[in-house]
N, C-alpha and C. Protein backbone atom coordinates (compact mmCIF):
# COMPACT_ATOMS: atom_id res chain seq x y z
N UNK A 1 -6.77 135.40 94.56
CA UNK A 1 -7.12 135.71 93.17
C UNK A 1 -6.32 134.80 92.24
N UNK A 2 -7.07 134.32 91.24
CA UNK A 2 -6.02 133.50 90.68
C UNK A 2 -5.72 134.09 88.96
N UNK A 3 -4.89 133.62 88.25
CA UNK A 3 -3.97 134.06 87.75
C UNK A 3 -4.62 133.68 86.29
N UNK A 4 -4.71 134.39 85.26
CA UNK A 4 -5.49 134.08 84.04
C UNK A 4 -4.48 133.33 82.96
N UNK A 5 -5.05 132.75 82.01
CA UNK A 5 -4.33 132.08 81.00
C UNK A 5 -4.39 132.90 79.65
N UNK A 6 -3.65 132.44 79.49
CA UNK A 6 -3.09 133.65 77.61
C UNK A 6 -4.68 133.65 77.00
N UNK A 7 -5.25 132.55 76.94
CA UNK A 7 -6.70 132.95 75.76
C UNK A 7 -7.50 133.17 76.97
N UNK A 8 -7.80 132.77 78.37
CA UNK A 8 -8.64 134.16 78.92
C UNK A 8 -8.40 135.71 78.99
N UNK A 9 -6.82 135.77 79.02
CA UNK A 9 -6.28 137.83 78.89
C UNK A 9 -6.88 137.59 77.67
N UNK A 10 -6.32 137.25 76.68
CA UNK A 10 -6.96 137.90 75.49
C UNK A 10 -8.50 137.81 75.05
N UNK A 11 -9.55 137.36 75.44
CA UNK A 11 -10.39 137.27 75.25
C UNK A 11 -11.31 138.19 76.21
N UNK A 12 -10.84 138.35 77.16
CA UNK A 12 -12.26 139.01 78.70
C UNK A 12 -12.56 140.73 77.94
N UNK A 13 -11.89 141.13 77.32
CA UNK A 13 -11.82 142.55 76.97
C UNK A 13 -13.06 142.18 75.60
N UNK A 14 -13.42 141.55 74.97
CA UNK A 14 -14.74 141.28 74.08
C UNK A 14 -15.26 139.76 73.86
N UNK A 15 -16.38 139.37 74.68
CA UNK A 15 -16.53 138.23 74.78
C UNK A 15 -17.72 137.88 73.63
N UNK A 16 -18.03 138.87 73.08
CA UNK A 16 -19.22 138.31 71.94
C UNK A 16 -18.66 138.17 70.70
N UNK A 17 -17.36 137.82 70.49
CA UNK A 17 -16.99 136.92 68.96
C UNK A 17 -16.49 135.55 69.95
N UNK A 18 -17.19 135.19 70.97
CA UNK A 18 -16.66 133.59 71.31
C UNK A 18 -17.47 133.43 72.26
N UNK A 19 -18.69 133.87 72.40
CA UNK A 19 -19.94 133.35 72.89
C UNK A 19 -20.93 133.24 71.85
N UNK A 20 -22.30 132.27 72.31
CA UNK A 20 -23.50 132.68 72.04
C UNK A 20 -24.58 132.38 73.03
N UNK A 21 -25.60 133.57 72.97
CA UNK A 21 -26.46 133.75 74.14
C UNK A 21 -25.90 133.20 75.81
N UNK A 22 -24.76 133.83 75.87
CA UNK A 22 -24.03 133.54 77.16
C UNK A 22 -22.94 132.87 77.15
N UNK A 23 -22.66 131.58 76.51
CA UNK A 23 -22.38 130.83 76.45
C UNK A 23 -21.14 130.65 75.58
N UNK A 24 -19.65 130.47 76.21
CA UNK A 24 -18.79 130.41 75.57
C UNK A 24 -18.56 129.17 74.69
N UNK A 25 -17.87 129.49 73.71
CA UNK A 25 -17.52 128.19 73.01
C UNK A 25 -16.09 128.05 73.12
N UNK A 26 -15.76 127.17 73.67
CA UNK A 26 -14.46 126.54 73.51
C UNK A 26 -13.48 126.87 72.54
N UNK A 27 -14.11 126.47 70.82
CA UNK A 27 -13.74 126.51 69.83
C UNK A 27 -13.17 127.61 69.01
N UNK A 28 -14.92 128.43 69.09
CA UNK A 28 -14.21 129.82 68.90
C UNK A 28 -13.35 130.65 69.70
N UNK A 29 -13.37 130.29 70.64
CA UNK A 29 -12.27 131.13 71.74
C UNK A 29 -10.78 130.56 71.48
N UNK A 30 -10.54 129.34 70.90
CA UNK A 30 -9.60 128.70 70.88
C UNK A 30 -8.87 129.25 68.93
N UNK A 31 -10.31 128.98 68.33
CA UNK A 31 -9.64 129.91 67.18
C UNK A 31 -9.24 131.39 67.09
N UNK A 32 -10.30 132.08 67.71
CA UNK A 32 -9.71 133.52 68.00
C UNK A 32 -8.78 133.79 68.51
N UNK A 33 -8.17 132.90 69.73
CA UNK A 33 -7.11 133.29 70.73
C UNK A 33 -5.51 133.04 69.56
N UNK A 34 -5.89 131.41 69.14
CA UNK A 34 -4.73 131.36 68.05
C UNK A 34 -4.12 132.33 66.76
N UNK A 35 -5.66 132.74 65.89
CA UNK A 35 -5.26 134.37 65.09
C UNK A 35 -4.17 135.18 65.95
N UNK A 36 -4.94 135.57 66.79
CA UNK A 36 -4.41 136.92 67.74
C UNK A 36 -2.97 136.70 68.06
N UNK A 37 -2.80 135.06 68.72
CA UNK A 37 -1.27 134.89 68.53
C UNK A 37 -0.43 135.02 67.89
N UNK A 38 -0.85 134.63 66.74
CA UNK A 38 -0.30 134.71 65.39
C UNK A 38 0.11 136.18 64.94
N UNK A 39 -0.60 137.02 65.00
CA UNK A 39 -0.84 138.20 64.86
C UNK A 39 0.14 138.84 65.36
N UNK A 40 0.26 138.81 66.64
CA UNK A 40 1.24 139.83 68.22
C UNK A 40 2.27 138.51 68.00
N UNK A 41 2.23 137.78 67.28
CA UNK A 41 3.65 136.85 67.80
C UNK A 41 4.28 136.31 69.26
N UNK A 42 3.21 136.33 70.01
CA UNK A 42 3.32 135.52 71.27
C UNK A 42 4.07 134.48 71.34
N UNK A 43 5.31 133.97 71.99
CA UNK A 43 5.62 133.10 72.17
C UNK A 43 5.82 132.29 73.49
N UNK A 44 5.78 131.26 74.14
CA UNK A 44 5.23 130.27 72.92
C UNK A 44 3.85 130.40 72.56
N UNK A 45 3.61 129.49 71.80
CA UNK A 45 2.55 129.59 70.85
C UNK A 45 1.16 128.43 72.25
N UNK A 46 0.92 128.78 73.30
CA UNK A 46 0.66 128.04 74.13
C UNK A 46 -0.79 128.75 74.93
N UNK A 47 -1.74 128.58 74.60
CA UNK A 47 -3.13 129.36 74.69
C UNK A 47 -3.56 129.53 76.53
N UNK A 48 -3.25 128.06 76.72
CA UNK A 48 -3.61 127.83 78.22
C UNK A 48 -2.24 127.51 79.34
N UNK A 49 -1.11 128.62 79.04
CA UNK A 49 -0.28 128.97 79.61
C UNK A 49 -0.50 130.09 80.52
N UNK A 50 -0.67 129.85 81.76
CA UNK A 50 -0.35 131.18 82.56
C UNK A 50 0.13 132.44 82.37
N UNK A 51 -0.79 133.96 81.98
CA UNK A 51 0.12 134.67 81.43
C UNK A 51 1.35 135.27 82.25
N UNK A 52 1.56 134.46 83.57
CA UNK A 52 3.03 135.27 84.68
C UNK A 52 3.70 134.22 83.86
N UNK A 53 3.55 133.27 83.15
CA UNK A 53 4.06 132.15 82.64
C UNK A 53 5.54 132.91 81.39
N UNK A 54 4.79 134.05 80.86
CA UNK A 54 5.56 134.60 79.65
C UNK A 54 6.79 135.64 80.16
N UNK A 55 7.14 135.67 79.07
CA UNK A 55 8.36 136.83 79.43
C UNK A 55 7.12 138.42 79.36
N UNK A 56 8.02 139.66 80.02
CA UNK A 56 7.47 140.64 79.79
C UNK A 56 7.03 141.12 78.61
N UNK A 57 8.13 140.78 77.62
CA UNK A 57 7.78 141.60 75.70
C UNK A 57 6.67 140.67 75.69
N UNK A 58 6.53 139.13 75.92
CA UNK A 58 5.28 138.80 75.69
C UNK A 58 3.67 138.88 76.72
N UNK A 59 3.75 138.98 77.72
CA UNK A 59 3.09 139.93 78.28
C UNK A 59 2.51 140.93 77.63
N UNK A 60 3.26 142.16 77.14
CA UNK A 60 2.73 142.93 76.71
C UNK A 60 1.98 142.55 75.20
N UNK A 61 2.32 141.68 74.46
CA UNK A 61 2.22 141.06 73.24
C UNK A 61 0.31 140.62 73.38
N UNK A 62 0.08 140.11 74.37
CA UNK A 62 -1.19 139.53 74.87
C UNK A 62 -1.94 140.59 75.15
N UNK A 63 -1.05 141.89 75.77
CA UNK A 63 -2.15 142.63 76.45
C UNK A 63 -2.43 143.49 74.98
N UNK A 64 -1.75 143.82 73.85
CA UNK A 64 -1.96 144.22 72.42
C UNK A 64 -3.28 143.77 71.67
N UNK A 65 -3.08 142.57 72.28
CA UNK A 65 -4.08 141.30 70.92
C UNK A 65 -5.28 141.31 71.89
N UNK A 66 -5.47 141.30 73.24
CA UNK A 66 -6.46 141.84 74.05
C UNK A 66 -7.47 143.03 73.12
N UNK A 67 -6.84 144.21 73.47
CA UNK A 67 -7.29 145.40 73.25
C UNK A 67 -7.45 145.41 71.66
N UNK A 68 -6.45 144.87 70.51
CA UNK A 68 -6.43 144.75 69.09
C UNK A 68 -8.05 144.28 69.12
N UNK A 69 -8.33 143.31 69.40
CA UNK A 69 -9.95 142.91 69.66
C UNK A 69 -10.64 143.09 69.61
N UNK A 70 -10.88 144.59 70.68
CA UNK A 70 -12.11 145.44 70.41
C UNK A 70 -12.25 146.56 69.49
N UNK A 71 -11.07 146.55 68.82
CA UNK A 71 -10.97 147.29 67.42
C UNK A 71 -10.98 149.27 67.94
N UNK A 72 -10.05 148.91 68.93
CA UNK A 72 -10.34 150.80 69.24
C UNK A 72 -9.95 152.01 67.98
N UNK A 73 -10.80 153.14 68.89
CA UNK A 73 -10.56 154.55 68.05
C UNK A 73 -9.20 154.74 67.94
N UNK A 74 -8.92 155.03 69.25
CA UNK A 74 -8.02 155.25 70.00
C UNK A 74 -7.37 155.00 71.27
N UNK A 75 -5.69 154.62 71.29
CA UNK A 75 -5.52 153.59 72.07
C UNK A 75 -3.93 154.75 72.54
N UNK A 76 -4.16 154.34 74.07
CA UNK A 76 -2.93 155.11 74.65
C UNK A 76 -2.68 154.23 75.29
N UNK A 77 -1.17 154.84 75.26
CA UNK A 77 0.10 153.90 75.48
C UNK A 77 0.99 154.50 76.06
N UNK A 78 1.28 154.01 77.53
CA UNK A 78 2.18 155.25 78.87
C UNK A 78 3.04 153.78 78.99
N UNK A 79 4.84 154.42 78.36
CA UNK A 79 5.58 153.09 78.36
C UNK A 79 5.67 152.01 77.50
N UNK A 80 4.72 151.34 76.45
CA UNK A 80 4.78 150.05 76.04
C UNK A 80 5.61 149.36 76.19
N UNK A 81 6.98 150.14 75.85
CA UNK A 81 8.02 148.89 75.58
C UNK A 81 8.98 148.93 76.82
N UNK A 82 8.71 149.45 77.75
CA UNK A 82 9.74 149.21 79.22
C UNK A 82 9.73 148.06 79.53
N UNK A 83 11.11 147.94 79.88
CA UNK A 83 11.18 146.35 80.27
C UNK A 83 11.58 145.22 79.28
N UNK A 84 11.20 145.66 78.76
CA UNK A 84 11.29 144.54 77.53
C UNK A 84 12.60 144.41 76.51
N UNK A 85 12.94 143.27 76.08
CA UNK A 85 13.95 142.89 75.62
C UNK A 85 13.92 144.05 74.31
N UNK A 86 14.87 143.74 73.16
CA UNK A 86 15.43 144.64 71.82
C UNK A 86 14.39 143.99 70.76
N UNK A 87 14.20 142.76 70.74
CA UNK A 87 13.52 142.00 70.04
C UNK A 87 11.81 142.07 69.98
N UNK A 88 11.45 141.95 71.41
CA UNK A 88 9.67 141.96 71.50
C UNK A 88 9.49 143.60 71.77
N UNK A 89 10.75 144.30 71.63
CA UNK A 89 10.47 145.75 71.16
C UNK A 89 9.84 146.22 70.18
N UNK A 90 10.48 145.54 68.94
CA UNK A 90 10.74 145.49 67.12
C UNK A 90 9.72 145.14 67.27
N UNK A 91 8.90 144.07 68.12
CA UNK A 91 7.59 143.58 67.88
C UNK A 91 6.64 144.33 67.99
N UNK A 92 6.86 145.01 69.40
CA UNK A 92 5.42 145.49 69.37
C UNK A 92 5.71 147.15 68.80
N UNK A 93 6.70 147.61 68.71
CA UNK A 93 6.35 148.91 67.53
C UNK A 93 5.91 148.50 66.27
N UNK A 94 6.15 147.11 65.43
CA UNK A 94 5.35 147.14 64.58
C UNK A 94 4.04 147.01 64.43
N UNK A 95 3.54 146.66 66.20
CA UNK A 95 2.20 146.33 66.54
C UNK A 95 1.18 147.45 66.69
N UNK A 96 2.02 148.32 66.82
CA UNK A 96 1.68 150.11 67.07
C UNK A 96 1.50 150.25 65.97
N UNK A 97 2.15 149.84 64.98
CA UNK A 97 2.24 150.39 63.87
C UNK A 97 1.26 150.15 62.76
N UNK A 98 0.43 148.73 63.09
CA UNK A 98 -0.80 147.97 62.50
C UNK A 98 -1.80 148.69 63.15
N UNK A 99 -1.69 149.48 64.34
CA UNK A 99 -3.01 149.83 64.35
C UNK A 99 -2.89 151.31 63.86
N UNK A 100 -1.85 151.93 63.90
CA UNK A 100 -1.93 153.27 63.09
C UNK A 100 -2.52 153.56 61.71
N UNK A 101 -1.95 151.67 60.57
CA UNK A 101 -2.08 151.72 59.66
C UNK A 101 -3.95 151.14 59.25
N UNK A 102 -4.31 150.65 60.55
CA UNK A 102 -5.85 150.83 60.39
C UNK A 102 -6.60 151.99 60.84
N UNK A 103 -5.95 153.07 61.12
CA UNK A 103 -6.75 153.93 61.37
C UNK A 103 -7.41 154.35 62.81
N UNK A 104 -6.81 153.57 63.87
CA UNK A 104 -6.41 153.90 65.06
C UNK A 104 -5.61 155.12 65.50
N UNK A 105 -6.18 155.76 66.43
CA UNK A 105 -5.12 157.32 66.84
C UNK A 105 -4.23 156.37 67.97
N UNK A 106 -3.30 156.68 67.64
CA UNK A 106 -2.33 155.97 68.81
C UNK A 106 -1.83 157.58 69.56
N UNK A 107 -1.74 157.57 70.96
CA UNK A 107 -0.74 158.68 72.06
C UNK A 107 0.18 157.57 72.78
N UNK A 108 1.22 158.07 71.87
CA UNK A 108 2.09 157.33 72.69
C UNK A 108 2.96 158.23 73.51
N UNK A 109 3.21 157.56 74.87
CA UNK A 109 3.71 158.34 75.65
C UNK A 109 5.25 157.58 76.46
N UNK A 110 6.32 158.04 76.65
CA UNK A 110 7.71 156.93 76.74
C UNK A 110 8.53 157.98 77.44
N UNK A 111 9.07 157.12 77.62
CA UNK A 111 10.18 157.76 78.65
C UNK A 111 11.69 158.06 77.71
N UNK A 112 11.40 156.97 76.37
CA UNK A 112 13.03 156.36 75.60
C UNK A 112 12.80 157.45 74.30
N UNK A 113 13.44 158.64 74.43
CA UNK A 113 13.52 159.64 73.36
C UNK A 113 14.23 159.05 72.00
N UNK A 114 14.79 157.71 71.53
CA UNK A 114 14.83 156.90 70.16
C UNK A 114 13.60 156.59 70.22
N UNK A 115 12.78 156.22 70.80
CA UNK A 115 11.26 155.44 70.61
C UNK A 115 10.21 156.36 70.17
N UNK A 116 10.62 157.79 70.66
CA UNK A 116 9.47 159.12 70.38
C UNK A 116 9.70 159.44 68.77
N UNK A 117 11.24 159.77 68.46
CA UNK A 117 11.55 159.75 67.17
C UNK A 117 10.96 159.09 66.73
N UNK A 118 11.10 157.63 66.70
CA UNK A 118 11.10 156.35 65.57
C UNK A 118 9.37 156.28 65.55
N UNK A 119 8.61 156.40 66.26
CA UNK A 119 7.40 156.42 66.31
C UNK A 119 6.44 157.39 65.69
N UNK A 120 6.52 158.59 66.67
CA UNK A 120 5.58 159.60 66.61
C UNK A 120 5.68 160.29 65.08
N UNK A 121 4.62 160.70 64.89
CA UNK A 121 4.11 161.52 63.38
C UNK A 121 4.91 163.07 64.04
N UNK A 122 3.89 163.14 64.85
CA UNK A 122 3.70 164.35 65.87
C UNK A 122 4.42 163.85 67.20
N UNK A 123 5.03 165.33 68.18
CA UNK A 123 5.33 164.87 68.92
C UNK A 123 5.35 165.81 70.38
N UNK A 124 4.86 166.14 71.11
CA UNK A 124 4.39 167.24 72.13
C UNK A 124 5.21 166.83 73.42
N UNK A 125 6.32 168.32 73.38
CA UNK A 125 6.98 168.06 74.77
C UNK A 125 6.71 168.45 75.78
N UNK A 126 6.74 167.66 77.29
CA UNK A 126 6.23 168.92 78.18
C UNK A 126 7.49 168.84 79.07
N UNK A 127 7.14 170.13 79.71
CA UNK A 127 8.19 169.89 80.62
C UNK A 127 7.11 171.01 81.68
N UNK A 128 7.43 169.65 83.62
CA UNK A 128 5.86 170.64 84.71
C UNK A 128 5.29 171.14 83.57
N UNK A 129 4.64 169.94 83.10
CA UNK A 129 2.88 169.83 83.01
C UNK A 129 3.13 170.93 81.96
N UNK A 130 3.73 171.66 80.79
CA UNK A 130 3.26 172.89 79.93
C UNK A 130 4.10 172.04 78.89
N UNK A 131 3.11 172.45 77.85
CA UNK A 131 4.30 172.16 76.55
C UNK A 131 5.03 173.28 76.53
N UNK A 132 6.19 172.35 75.93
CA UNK A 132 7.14 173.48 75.54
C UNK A 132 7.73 173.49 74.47
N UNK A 133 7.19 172.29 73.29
CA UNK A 133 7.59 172.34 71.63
C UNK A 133 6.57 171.57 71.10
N UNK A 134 6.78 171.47 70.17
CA UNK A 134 6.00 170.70 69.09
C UNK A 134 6.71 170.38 67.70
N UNK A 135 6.77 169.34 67.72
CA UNK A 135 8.14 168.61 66.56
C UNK A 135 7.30 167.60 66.01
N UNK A 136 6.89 167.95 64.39
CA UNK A 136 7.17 166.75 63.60
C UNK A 136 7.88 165.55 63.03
N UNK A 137 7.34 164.54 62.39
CA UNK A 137 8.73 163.83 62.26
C UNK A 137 9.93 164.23 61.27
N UNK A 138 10.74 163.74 61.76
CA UNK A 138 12.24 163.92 60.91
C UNK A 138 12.70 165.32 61.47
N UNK A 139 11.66 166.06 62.14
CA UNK A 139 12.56 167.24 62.59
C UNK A 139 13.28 167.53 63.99
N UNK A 140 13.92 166.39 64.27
CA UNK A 140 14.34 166.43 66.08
C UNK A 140 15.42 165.22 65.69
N UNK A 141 16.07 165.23 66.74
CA UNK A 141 16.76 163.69 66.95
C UNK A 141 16.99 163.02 68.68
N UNK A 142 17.13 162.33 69.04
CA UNK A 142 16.70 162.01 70.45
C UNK A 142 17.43 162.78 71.69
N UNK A 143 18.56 163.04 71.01
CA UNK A 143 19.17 164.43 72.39
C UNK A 143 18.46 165.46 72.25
N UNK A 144 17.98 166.27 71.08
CA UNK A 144 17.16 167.47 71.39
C UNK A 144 15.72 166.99 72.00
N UNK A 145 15.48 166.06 72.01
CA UNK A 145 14.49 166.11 72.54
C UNK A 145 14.20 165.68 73.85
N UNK A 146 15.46 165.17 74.39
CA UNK A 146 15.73 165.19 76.00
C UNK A 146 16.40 166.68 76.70
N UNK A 147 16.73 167.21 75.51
CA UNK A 147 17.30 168.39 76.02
C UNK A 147 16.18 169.36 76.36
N UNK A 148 14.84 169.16 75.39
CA UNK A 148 13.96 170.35 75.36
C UNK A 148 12.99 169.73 76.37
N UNK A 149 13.02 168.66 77.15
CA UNK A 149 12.45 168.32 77.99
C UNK A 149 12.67 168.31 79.52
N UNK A 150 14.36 167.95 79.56
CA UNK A 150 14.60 168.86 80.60
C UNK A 150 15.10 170.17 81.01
C-alpha cells in the first residue's frame, strides 16, 4: 500500500471542488490544498510531501483541513491532541474552535482534564459507561474532574 501525499489526504474526503466530470484538475487541487494549508497551518508548507513525512501535530493538522472540507454538522473527536507537541496543540484547539464558531457540533472526547476545561461548553462525565455529572463551563477545574471520573 503506498503512502499518500499532504494534497491527496486532504483532498480524497471531497473530490468535487477539484474535479470535473471525473476528472481531476491539477490546479484546483493545488489551489484548494494550499487554502487549507494556510488555514490548519501545516508545516511545511509542502503539498506533495509524504504525509509520514510530517510531525504528528501536523498530521493531525491535514487530517482537520481533510474533514474542514466537507463542511460537517458534526464532527467527533476521541483524543485530537495526543501526542502532539504544546504548540500544534494551541493549533489545533483553535481549529476546534473555527469549526464551533461556524456552527459545527463538536464531541470532544480526551483523556487531558486541562483540555476538557479549556474546551468544552458542556461537559459529561462517565465513569463504567454511566454518567456521573454534568458540568458547564467555568464550573469545574481539572482535578475535580479527574476526581469525579475516577
Amino acid at each position: 500500500m503506498r503512502e499518500f501525499s499532504v494534497a491527496e489526504n486532504m483532498t480524497i474526503a471531497n473530490l468535487s471542488t477539484v474535479t470535473t466530470r471525473g476528472f481531476l484538475s491539477r490546479r484546483r487541487e493545488r489551489a484548494e490544498v494550499d487554502h487549507w494549508i494556510d488555514i490548519c497551518g501545516v508545516r511545511p508548507r509542502r503539498p506533495k510531501l509524504n504525509i509520514l513525512g510530517l510531525s504528528g501535530g501536523n498530521q493531525q493538522k491535514v487530517a482537520f483541513g481533510k474533514v474542514a472540507r466537507t463542511d460537517p454538522r458534526i464532527l467527533l473527536l476521541d483524543d485530537p491532541t495526543r501526542g502532539v507537541d504544546v504548540g500544534a496543540k494551541e493549533d489545533l484547539h483553535e481549529l476546534i474552535e473555527t469549526f464551533t464558531e461556524r456552527g459545527t457540533a463538536v464531541v470532544l472526547c480526551s483523556s487531558e482534564s486541562e483540555e476538557l476545561v479549556r474546551m468544552c461548553h458542556r461537559t459529561l462525565v462517565l465513569r463504567r459507561g454511566k454518567q456521573v455529572a454534568e458540568l458547564g463551563r467555568g464550573t469545574t477545574d481539572p482535578n475535580t474532574l479527574t476526581q469525579l471520573a475516577l
